[in-house]
C-alpha atoms as a PDB file:
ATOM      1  CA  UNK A   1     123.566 118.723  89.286  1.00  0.00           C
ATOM      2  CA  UNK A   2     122.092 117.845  92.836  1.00  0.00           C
ATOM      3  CA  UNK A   3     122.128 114.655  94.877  1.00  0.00           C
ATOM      4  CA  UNK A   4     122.302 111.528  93.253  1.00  0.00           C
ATOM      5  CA  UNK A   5     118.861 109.091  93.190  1.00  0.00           C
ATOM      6  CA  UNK A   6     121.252 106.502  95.995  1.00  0.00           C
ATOM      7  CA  UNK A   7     121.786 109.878  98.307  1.00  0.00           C
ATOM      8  CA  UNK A   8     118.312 111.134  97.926  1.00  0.00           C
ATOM      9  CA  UNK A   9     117.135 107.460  99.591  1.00  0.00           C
ATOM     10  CA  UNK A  10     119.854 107.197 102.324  1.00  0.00           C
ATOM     11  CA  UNK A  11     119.019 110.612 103.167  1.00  0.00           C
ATOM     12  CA  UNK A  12     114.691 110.077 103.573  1.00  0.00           C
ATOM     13  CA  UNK A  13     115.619 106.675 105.670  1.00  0.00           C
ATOM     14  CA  UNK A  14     114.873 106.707 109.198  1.00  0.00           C
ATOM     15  CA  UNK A  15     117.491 106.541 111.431  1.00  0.00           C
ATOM     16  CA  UNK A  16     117.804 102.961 112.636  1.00  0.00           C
ATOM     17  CA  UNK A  17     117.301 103.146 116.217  1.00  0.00           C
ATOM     18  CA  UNK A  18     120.594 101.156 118.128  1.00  0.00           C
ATOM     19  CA  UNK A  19     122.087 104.019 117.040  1.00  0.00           C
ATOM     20  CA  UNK A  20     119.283 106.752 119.086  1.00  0.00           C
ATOM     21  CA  UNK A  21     121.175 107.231 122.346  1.00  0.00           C
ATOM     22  CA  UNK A  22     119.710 108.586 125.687  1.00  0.00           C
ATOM     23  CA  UNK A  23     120.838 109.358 129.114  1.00  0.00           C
ATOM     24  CA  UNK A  24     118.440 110.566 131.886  1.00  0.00           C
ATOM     25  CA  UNK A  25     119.682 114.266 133.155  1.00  0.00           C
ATOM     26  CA  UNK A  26     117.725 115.704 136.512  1.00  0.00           C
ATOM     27  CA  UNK A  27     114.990 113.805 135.457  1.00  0.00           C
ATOM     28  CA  UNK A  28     114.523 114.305 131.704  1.00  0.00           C
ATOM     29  CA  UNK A  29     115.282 111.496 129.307  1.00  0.00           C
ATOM     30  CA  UNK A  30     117.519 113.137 126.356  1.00  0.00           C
ATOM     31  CA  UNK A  31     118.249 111.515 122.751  1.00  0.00           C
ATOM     32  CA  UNK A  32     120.767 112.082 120.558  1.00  0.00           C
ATOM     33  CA  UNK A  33     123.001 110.621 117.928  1.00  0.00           C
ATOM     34  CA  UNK A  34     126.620 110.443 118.550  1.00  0.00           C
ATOM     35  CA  UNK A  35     128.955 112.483 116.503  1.00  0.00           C
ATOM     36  CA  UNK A  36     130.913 109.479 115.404  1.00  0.00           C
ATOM     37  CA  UNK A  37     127.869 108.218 113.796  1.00  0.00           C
ATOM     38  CA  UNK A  38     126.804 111.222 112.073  1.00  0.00           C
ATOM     39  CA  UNK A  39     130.418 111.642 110.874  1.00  0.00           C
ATOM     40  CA  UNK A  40     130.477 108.378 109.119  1.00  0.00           C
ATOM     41  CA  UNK A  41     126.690 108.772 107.674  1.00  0.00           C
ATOM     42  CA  UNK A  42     127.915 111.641 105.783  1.00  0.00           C
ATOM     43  CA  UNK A  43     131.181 110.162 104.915  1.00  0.00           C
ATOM     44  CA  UNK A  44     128.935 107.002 103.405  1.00  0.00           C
ATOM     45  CA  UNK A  45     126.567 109.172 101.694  1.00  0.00           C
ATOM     46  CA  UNK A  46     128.572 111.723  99.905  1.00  0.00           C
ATOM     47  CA  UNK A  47     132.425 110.801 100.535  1.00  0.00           C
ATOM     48  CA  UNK A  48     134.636 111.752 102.642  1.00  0.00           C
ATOM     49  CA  UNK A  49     136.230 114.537 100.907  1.00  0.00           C
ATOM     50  CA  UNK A  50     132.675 116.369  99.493  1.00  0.00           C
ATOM     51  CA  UNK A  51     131.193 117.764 102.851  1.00  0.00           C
ATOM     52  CA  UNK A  52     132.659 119.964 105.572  1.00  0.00           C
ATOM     53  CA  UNK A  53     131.391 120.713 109.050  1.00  0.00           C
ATOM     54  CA  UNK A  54     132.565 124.001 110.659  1.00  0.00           C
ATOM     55  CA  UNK A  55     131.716 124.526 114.260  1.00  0.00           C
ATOM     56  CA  UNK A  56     129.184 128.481 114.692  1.00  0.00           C
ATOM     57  CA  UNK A  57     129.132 128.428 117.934  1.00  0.00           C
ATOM     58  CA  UNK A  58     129.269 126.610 121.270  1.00  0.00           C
ATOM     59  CA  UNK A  59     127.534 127.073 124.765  1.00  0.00           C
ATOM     60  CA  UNK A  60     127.934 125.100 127.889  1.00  0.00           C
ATOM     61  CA  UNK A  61     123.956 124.938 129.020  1.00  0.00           C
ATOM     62  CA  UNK A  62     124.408 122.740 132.023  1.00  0.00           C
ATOM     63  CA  UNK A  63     127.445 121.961 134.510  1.00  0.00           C
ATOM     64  CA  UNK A  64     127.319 119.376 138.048  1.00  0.00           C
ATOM     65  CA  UNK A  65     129.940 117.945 140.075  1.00  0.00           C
ATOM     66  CA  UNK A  66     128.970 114.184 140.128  1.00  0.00           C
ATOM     67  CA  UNK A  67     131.141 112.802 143.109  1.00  0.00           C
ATOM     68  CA  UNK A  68     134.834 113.683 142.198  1.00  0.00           C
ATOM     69  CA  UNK A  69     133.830 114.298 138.158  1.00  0.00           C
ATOM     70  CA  UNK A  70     132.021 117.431 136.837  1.00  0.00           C
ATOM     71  CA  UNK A  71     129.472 116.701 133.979  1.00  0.00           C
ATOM     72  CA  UNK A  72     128.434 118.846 131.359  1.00  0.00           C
ATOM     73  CA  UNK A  73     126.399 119.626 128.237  1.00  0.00           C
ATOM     74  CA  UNK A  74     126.275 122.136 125.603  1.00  0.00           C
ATOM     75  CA  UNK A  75     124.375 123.455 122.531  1.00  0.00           C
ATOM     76  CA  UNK A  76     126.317 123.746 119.216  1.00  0.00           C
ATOM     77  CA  UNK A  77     125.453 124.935 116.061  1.00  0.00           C
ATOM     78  CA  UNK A  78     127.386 123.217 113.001  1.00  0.00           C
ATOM     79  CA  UNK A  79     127.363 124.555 109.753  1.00  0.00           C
ATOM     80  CA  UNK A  80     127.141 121.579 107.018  1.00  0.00           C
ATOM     81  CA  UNK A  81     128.434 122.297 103.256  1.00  0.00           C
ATOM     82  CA  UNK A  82     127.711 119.398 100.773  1.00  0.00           C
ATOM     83  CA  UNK A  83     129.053 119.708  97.207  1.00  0.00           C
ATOM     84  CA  UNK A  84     126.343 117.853  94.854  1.00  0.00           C
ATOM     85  CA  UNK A  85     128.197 118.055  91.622  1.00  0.00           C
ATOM     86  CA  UNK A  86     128.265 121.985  90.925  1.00  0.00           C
ATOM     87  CA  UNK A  87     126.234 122.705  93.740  1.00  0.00           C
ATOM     88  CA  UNK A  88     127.170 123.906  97.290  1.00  0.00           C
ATOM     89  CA  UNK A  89     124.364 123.011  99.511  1.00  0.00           C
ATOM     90  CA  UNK A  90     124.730 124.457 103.261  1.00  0.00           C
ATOM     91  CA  UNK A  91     122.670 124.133 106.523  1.00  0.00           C
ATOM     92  CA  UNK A  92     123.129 125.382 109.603  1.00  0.00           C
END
């Protein structure tokens, strides 16, 4: 068994865009999606209690002192694991 027919179309939509967030950094314009967001897309298309996320690795890229506050970013790689009936389906 695989994905259903429903979580085959929720996964092809596009992502609807109030939820593309950006913030200008030293001149570059970055988008992302909030965790939240992608935490409760994966919660609405397979459950709550048939995916896991496990955290590979983390890796602060970029660090400033903004006034009195320090600002950061970093790239981390997730590790997905979606059970589709009998299936274990995992992407990193």
């Amino acid at each position: 068994m695989s994905f259903t027919d429903t979580q085959v179309k929720k996964l092809r939509a596009r992502v609807r865009p109030q939820f593309v967030r950006e913030r200008a950094v030293e001149g570059k314009t970055l988008h992302y999606l909030e965790g939240w967001h992608l935490i409760a897309e994966a919660n609405r298309i397979f459950g709550f209690d048939a995916w896991d996320l496990e955290t590979v690795s983390s890796q602060c890229v970029w660090q400033k002192q903004v006034d009195h506050r320090f600002a950061t970013a970093y790239l981390t790689r997730v590790k997905i694991s979606v059970r589709a009936g009998e299936r274990l389906i995992v992407r990193e």
